[in-house]
PDB file of N, CA and C in Angstrom:
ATOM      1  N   UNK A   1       4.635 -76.363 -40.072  1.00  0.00           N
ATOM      2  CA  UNK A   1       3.620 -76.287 -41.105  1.00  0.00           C
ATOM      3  C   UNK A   1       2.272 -75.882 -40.525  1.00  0.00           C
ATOM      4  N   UNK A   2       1.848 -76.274 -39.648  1.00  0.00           N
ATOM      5  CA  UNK A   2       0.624 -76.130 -39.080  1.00  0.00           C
ATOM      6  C   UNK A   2       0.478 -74.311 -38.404  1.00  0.00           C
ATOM      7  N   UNK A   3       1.507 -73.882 -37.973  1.00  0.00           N
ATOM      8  CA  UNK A   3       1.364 -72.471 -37.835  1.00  0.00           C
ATOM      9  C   UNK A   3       1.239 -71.933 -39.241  1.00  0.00           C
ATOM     10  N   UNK A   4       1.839 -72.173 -40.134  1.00  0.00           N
ATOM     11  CA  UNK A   4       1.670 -71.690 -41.433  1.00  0.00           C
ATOM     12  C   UNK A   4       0.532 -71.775 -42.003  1.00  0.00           C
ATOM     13  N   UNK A   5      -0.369 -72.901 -41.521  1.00  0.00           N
ATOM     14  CA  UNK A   5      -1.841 -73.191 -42.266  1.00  0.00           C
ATOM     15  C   UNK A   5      -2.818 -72.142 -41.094  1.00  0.00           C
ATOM     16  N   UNK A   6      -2.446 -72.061 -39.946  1.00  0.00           N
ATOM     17  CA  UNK A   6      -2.930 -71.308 -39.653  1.00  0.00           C
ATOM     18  C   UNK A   6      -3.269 -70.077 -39.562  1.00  0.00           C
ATOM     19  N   UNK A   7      -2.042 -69.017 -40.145  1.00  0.00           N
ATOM     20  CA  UNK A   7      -1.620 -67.914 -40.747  1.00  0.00           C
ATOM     21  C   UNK A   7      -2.832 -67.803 -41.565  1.00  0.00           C
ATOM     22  N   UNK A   8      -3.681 -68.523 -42.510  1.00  0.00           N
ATOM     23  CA  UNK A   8      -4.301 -68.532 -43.710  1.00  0.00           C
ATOM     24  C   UNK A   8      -5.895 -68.404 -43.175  1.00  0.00           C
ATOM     25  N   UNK A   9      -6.159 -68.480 -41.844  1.00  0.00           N
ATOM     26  CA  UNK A   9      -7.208 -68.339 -41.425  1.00  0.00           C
ATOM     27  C   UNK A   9      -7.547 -67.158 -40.462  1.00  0.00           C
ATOM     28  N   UNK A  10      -7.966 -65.916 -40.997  1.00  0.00           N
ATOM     29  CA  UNK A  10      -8.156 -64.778 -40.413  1.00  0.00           C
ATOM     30  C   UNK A  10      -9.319 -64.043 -39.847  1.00  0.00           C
ATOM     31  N   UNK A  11      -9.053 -63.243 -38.860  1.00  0.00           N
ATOM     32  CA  UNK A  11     -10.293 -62.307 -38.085  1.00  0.00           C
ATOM     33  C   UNK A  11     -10.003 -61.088 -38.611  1.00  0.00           C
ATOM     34  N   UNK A  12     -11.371 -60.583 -39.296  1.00  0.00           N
ATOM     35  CA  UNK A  12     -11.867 -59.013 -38.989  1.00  0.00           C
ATOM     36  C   UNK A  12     -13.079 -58.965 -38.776  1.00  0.00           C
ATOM     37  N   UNK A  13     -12.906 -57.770 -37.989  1.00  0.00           N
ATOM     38  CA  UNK A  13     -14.915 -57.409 -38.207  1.00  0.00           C
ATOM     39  C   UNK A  13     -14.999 -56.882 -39.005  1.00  0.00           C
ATOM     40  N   UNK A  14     -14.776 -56.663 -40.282  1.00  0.00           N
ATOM     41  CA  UNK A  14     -15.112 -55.808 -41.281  1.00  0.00           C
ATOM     42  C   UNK A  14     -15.652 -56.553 -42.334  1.00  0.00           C
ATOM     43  N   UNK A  15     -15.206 -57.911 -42.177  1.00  0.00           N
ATOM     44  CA  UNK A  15     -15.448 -59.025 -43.052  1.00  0.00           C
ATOM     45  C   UNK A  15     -15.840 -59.891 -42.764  1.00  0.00           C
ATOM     46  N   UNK A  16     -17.134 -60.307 -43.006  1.00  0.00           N
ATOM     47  CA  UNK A  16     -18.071 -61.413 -42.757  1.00  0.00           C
ATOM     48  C   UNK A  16     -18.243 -61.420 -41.650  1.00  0.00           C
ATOM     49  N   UNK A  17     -18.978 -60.137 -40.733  1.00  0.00           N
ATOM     50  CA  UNK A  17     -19.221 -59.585 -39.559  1.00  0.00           C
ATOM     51  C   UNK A  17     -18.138 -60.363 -38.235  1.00  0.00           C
ATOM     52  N   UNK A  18     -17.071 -60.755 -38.795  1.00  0.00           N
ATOM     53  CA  UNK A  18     -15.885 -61.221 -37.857  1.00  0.00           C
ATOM     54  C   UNK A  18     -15.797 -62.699 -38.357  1.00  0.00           C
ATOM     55  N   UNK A  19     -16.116 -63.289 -38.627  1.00  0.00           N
ATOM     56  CA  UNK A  19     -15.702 -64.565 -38.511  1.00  0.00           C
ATOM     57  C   UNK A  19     -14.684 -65.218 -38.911  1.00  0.00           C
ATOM     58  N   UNK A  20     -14.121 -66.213 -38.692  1.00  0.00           N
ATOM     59  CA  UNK A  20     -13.228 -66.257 -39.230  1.00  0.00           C
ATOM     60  C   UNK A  20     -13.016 -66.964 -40.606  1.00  0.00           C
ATOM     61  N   UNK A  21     -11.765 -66.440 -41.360  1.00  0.00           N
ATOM     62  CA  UNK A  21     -12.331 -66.528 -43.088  1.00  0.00           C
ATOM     63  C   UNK A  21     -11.065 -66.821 -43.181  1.00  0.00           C
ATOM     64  N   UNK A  22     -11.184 -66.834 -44.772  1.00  0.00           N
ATOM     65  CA  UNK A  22      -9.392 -67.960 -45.217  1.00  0.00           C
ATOM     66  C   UNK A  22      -8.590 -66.246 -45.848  1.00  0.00           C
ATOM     67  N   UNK A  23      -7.798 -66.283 -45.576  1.00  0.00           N
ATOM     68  CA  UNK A  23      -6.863 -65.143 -45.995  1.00  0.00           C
ATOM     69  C   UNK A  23      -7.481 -63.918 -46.360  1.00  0.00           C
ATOM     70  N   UNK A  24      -8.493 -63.427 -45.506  1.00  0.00           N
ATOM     71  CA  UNK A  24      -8.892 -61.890 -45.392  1.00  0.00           C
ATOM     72  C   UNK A  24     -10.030 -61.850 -46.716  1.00  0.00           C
ATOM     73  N   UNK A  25     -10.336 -63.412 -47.215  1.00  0.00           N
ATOM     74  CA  UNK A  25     -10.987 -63.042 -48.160  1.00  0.00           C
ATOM     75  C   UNK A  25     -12.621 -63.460 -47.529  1.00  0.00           C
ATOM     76  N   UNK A  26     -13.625 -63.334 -48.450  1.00  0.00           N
ATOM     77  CA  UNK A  26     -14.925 -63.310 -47.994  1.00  0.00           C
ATOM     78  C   UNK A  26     -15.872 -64.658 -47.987  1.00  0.00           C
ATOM     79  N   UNK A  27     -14.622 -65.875 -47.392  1.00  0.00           N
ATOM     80  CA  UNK A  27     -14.649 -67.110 -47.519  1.00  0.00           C
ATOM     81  C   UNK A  27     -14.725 -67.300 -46.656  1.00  0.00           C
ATOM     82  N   UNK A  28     -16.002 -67.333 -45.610  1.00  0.00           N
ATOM     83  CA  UNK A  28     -15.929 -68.152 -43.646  1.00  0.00           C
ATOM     84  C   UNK A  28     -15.414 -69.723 -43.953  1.00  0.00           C
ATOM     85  N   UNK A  29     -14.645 -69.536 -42.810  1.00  0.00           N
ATOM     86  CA  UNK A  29     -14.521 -71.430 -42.181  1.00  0.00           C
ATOM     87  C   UNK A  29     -15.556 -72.293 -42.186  1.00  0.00           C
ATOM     88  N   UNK A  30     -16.846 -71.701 -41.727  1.00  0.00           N
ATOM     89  CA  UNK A  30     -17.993 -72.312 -41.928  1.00  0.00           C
ATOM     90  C   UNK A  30     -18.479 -72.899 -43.223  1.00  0.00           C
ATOM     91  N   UNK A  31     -17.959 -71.733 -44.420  1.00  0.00           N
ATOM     92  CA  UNK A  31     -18.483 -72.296 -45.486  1.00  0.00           C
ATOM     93  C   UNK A  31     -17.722 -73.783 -46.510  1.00  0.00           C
ATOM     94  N   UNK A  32     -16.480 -73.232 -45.867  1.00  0.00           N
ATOM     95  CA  UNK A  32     -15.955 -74.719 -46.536  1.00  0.00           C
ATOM     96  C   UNK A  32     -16.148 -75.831 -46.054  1.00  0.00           C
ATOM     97  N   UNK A  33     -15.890 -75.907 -44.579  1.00  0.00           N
ATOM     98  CA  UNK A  33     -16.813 -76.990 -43.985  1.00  0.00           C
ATOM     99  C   UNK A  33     -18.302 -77.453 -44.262  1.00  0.00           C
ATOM    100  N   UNK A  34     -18.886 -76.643 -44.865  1.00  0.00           N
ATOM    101  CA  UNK A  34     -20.402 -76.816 -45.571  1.00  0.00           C
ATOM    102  C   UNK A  34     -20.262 -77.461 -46.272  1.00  0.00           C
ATOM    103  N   UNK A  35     -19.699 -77.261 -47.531  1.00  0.00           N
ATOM    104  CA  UNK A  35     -19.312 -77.690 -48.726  1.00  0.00           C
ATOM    105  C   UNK A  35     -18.607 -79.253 -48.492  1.00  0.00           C
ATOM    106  N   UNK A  36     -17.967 -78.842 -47.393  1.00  0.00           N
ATOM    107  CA  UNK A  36     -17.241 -80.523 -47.352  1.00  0.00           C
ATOM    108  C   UNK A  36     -18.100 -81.656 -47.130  1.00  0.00           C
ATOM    109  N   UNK A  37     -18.390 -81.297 -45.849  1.00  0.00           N
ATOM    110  CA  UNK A  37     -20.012 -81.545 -45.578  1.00  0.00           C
ATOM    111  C   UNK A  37     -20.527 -82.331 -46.374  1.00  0.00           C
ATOM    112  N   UNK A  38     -21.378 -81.338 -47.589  1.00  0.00           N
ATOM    113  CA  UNK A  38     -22.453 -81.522 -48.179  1.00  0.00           C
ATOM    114  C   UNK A  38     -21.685 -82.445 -49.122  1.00  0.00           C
ATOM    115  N   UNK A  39     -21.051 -82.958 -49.348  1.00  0.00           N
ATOM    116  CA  UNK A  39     -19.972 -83.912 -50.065  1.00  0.00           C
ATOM    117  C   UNK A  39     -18.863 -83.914 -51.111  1.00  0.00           C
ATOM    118  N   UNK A  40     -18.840 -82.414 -51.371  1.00  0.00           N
ATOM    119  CA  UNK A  40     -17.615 -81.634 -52.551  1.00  0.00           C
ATOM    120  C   UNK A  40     -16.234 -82.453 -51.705  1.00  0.00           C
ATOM    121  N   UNK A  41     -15.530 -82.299 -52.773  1.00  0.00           N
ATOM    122  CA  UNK A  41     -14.422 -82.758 -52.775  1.00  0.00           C
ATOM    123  C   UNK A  41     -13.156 -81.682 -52.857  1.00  0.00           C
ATOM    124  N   UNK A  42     -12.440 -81.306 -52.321  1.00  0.00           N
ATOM    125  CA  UNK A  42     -11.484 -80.681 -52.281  1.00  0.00           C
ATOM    126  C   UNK A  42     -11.400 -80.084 -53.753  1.00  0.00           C
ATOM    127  N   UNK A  43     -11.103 -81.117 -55.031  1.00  0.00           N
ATOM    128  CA  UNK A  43     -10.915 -80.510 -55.961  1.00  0.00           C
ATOM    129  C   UNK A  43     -11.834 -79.552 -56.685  1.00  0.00           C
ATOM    130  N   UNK A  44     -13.499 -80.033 -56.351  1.00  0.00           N
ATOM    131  CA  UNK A  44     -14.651 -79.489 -56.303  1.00  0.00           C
ATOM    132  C   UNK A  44     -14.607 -78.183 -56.068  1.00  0.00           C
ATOM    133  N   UNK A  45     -14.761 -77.510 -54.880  1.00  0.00           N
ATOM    134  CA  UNK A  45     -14.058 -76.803 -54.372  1.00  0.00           C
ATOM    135  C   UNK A  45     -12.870 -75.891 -55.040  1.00  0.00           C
ATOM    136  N   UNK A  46     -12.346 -76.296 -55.390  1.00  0.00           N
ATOM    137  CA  UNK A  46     -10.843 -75.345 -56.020  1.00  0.00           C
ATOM    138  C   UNK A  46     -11.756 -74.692 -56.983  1.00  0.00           C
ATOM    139  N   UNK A  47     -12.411 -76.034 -57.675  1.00  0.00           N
ATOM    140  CA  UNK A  47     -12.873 -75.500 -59.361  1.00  0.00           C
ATOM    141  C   UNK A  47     -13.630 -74.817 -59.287  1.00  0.00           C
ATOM    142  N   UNK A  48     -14.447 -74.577 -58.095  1.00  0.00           N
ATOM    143  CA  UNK A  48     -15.580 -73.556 -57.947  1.00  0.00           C
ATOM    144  C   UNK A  48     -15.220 -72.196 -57.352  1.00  0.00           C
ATOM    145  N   UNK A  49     -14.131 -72.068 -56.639  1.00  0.00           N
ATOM    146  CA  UNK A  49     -13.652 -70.813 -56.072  1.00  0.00           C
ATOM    147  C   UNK A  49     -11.904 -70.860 -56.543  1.00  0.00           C
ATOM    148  N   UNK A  50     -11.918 -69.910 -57.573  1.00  0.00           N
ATOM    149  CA  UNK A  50     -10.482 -69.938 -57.949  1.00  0.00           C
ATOM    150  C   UNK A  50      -9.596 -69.620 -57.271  1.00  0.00           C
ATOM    151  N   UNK A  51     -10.059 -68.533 -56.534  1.00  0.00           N
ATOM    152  CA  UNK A  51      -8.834 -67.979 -55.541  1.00  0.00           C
ATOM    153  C   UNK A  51      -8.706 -68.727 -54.546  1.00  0.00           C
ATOM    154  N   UNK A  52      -8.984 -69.857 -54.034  1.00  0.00           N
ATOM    155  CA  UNK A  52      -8.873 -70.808 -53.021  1.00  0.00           C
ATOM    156  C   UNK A  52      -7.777 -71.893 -53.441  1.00  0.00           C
ATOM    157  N   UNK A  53      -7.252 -71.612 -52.744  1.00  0.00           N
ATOM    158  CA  UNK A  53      -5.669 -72.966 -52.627  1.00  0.00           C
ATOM    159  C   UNK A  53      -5.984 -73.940 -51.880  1.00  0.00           C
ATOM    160  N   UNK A  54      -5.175 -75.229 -52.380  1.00  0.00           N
ATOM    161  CA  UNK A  54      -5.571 -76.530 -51.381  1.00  0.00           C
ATOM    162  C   UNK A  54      -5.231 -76.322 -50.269  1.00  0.00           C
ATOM    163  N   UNK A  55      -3.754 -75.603 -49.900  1.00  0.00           N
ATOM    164  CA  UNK A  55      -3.616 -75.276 -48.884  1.00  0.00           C
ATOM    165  C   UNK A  55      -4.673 -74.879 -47.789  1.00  0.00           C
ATOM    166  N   UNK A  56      -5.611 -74.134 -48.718  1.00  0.00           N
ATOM    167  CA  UNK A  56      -6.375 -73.283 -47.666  1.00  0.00           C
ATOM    168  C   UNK A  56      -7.699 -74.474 -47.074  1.00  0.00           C
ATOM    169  N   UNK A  57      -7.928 -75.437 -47.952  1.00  0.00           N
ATOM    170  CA  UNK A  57      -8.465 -76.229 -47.214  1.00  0.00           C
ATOM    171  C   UNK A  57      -8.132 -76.913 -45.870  1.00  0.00           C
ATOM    172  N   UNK A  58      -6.478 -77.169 -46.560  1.00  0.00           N
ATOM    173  CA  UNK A  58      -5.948 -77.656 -45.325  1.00  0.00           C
ATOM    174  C   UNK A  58      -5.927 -76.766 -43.699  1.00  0.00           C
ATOM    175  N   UNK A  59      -6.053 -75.566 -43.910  1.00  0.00           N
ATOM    176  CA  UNK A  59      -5.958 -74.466 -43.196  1.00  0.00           C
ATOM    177  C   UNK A  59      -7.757 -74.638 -42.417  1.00  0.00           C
ATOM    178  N   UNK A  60      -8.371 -74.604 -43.086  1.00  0.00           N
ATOM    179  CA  UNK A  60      -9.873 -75.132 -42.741  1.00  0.00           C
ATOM    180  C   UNK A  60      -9.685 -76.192 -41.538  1.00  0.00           C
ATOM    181  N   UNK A  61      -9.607 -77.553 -42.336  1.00  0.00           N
ATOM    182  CA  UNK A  61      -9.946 -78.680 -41.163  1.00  0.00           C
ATOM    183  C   UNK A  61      -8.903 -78.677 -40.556  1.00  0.00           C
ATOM    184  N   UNK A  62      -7.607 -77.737 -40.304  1.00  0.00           N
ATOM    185  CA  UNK A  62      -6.546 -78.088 -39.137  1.00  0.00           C
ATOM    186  C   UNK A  62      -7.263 -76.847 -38.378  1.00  0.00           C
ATOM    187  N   UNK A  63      -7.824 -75.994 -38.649  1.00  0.00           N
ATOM    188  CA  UNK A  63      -9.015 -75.070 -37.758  1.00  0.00           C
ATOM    189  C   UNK A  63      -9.846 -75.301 -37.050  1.00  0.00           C
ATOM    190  N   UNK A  64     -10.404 -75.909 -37.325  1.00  0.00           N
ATOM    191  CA  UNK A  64     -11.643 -77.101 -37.226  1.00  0.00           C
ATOM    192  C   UNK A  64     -11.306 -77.810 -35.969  1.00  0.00           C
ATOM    193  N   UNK A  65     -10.202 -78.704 -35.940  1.00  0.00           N
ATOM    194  CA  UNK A  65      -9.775 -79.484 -35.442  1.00  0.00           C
ATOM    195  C   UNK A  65      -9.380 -78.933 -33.896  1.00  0.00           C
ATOM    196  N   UNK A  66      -8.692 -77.833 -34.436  1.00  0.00           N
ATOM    197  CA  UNK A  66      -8.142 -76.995 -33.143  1.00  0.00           C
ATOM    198  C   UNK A  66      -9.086 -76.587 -32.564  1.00  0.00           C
ATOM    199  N   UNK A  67     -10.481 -75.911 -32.667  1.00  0.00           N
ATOM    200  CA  UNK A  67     -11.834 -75.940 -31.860  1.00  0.00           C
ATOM    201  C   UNK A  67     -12.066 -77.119 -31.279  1.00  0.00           C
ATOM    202  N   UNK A  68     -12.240 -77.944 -32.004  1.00  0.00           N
ATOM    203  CA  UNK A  68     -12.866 -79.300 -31.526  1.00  0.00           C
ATOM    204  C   UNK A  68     -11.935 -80.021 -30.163  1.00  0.00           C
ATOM    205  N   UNK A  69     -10.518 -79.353 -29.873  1.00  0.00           N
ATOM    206  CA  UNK A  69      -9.477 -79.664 -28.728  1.00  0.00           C
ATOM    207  C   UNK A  69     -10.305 -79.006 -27.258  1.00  0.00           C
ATOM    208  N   UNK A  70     -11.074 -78.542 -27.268  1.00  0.00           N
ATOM    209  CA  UNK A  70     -11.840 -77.908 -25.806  1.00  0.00           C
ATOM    210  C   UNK A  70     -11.702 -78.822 -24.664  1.00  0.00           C
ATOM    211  N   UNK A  71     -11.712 -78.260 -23.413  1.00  0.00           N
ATOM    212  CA  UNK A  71     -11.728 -79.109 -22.753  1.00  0.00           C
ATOM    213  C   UNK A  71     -12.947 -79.297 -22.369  1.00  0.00           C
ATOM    214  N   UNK A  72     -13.995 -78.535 -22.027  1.00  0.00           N
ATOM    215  CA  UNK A  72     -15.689 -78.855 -22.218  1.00  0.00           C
ATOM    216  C   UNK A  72     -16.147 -77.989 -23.168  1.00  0.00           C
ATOM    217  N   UNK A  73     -17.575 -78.585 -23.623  1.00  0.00           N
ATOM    218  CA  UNK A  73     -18.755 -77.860 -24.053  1.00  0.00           C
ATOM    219  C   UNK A  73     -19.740 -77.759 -23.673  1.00  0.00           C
ATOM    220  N   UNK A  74     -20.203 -76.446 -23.449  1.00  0.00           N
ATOM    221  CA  UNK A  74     -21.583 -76.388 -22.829  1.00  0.00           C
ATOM    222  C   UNK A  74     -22.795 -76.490 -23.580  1.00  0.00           C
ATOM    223  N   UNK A  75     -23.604 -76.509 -23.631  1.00  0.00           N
ATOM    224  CA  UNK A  75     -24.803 -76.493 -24.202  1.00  0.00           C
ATOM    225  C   UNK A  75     -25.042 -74.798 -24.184  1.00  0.00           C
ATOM    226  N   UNK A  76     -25.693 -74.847 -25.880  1.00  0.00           N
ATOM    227  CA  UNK A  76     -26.455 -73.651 -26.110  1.00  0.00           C
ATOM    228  C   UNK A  76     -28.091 -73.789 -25.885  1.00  0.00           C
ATOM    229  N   UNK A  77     -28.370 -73.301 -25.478  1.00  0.00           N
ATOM    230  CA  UNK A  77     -29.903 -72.999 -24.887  1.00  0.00           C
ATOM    231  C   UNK A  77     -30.450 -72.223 -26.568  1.00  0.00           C
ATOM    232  N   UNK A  78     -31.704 -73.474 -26.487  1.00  0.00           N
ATOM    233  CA  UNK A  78     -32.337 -73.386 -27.955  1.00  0.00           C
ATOM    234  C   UNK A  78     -33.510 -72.558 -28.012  1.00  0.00           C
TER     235      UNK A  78
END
């Protein structure tokens, strides 16, 4: 399952100057994590972007998650 949620999270540079987005659409990873964030709720979310599947949330924070596996982080110089 988890390769499958990952399938749903894609790179182009053509779209959203590369980042990575939920199924080629013009939805960054960043932004759902915003939204989660800022305290929407999954279903929130659906109701506000139709073409978004729960799945694809799930595809989000198992993304997320897989960054957050690093073995260090460096500091960005501010």
């Amino acid at each position: 399952m988890n390769d499958t949620l990952l399938q749903r999270i894609t790179h182009n540079a053509n779209i959203c100057h590369g980042k990575p987005c939920i199924r080629g659409l013009r939805y960054p990873v960043e932004l759902i994590l915003e939204l989660l964030n800022s305290g929407m709720s999954s279903e929130e979310i659906l109701k506000d972007y139709d073409d978004l599947e729960f799945e694809d949330i799930l595809a989000v924070l198992f993304f997320a998650a897989r960054l957050c596996q690093v073995k260090s982080i460096h500091r960005i110089a501010s």
